[in-house]
Protein backbone atom coordinates (compact mmCIF):
# COMPACT_ATOMS: atom_id res chain seq x y z
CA UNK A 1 -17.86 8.97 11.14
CA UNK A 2 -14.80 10.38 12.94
CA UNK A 3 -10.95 10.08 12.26
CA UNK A 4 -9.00 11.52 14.63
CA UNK A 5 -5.54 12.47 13.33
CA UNK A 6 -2.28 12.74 15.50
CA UNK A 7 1.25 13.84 15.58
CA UNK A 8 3.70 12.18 17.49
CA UNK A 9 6.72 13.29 14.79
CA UNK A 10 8.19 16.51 13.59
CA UNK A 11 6.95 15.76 10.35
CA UNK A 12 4.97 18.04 8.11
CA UNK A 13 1.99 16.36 6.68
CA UNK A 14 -1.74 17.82 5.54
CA UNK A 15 -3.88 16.28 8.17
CA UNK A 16 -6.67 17.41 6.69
CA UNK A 17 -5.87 15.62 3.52
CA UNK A 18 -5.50 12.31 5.40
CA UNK A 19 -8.59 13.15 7.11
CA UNK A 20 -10.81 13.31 3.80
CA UNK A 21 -8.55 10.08 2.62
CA UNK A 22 -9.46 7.97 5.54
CA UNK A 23 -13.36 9.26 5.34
CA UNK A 24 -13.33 8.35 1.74
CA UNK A 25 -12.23 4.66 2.07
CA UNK A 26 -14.71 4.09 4.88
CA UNK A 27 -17.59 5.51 2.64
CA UNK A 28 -16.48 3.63 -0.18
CA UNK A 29 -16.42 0.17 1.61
CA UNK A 30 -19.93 1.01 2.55
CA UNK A 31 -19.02 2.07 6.74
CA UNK A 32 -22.01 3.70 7.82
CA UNK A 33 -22.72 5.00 11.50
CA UNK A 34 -20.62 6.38 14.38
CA UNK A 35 -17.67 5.15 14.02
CA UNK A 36 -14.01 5.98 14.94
CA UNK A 37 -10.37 6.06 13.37
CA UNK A 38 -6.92 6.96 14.99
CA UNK A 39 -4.57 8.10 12.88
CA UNK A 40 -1.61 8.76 14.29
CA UNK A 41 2.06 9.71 12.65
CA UNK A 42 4.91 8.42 14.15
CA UNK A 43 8.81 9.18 13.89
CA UNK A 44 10.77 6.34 12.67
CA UNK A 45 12.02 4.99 16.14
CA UNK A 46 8.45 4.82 17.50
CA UNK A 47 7.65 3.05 14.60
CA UNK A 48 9.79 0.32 14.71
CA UNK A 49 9.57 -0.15 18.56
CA UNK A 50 5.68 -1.15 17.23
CA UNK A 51 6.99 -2.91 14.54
CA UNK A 52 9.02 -5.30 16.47
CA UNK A 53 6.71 -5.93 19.77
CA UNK A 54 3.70 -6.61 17.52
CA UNK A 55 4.86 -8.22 14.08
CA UNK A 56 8.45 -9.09 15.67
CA UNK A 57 9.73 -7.70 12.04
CA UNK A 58 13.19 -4.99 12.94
CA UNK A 59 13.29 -1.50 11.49
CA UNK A 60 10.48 0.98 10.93
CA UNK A 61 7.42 0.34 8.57
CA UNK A 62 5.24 2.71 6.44
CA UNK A 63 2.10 2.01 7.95
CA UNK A 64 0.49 -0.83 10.76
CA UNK A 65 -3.23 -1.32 12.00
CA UNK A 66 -4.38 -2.21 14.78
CA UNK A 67 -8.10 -3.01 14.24
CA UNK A 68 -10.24 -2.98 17.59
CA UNK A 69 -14.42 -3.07 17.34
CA UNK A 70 -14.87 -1.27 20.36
CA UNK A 71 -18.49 -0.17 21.29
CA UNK A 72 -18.33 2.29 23.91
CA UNK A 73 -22.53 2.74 23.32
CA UNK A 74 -22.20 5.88 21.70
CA UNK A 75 -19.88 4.78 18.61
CA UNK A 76 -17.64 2.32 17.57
CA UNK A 77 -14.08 2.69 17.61
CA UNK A 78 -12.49 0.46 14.35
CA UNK A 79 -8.85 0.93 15.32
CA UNK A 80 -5.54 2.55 14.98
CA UNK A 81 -3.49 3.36 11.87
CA UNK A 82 0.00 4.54 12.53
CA UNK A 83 1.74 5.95 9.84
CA UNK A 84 5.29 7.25 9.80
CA UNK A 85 5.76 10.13 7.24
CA UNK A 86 9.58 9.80 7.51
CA UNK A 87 10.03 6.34 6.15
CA UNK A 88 6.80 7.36 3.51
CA UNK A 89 8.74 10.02 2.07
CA UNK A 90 12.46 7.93 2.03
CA UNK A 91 11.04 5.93 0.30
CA UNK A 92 8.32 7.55 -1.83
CA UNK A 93 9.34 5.91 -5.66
CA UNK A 94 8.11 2.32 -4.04
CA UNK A 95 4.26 3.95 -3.99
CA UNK A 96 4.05 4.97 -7.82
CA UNK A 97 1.92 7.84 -7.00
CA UNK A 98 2.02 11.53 -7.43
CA UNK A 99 4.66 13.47 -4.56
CA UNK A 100 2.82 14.67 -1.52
CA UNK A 101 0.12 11.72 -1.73
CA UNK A 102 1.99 8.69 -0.72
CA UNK A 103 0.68 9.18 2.67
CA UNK A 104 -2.75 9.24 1.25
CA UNK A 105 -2.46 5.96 0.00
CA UNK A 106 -0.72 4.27 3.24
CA UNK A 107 -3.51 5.45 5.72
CA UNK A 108 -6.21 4.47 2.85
CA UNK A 109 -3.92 1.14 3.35
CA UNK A 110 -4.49 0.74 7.29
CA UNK A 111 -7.98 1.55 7.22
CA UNK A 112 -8.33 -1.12 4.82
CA UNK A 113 -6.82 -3.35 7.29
CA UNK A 114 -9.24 -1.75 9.88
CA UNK A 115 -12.11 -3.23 7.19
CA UNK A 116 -10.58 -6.68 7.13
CA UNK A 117 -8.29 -7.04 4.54
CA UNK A 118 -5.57 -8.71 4.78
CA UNK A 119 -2.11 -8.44 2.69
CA UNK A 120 0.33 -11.28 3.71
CA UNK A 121 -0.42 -12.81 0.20
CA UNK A 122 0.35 -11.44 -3.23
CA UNK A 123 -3.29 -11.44 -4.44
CA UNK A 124 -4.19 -10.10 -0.93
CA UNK A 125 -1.73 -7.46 -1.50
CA UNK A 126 -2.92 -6.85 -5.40
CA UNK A 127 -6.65 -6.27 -3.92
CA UNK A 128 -5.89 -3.21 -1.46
CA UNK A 129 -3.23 -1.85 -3.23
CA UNK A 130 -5.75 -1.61 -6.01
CA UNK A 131 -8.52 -0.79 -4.00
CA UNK A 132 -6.62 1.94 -2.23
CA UNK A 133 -5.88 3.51 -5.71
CA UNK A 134 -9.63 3.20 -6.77
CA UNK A 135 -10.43 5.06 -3.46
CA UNK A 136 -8.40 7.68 -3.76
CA UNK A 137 -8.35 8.02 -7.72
CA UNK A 138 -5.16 6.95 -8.11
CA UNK A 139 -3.76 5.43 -11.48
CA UNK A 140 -1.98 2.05 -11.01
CA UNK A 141 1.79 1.52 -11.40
CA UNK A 142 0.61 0.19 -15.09
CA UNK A 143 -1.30 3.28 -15.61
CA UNK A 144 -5.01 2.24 -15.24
């Protein structure tokens, strides 16, 4: 298993860290094999260019997927998580975590979506946040 980790923004981030995050939720939900993740960070204008020509929502986002299945023969490539560190740390009291692993959790979040979950409902969005937190060993908002 590969994630591939990008910078397309100023921002500083560990990309190790997000490295070893990603790995761990794709071991966790049982991914074995070649496969392949893009992560990539974006600044907040790339971000909500994306943002609005695929979910037609204005105004940056903390994270999107873009979930592919690609089998070049060799491995298969899952998808794409962009991230954007900027709007992650503006608004880092909304994740509940620990400072400096908020962007942890939101590319544990997209590789979730890489895995099939989905979040447009509130149990849907109870599950990964949850399942995120589990993966990275993360308490919950209520402290469990």
């Amino acid at each position: 298993m590969r994630v591939l980790v990008n910078r397309r923004c100023r921002s500083f981030f560990d990309r190790e860290a997000l490295r070893r995050a990603c790995l761990r939720a794709l071991r966790s939900e049982g991914v074995e094999g070649r496969c392949v993740v893009s992560l990539t960070a974006l600044t907040e204008r790339e971000m909500a260019d994306y943002n609005r020509r695929y979910l037609q929502r204005e105004g940056p986002t903390d994270v999107l997927a873009f979930p592919l299945g690609e089998n070049d023969g060799n491995s298969i490539l899952l998808g794409d998580v962009l991230i954007c560190p900027a709007y992650v740390r503006r608004h880092r009291g909304r994740y509940g975590v620990e400072e400096g692993r908020e962007l942890e959790l939101v590319a544990v979040h997209g590789v979730l979506h890489l895995l099939g979950y989905d979040d447009r409902t509130e149990e849907g969005a109870i599950l990964m946040d949850r399942r995120a937190r589990e993966i990275l060993g993360l308490k919950g908002e209520d402290g469990r």
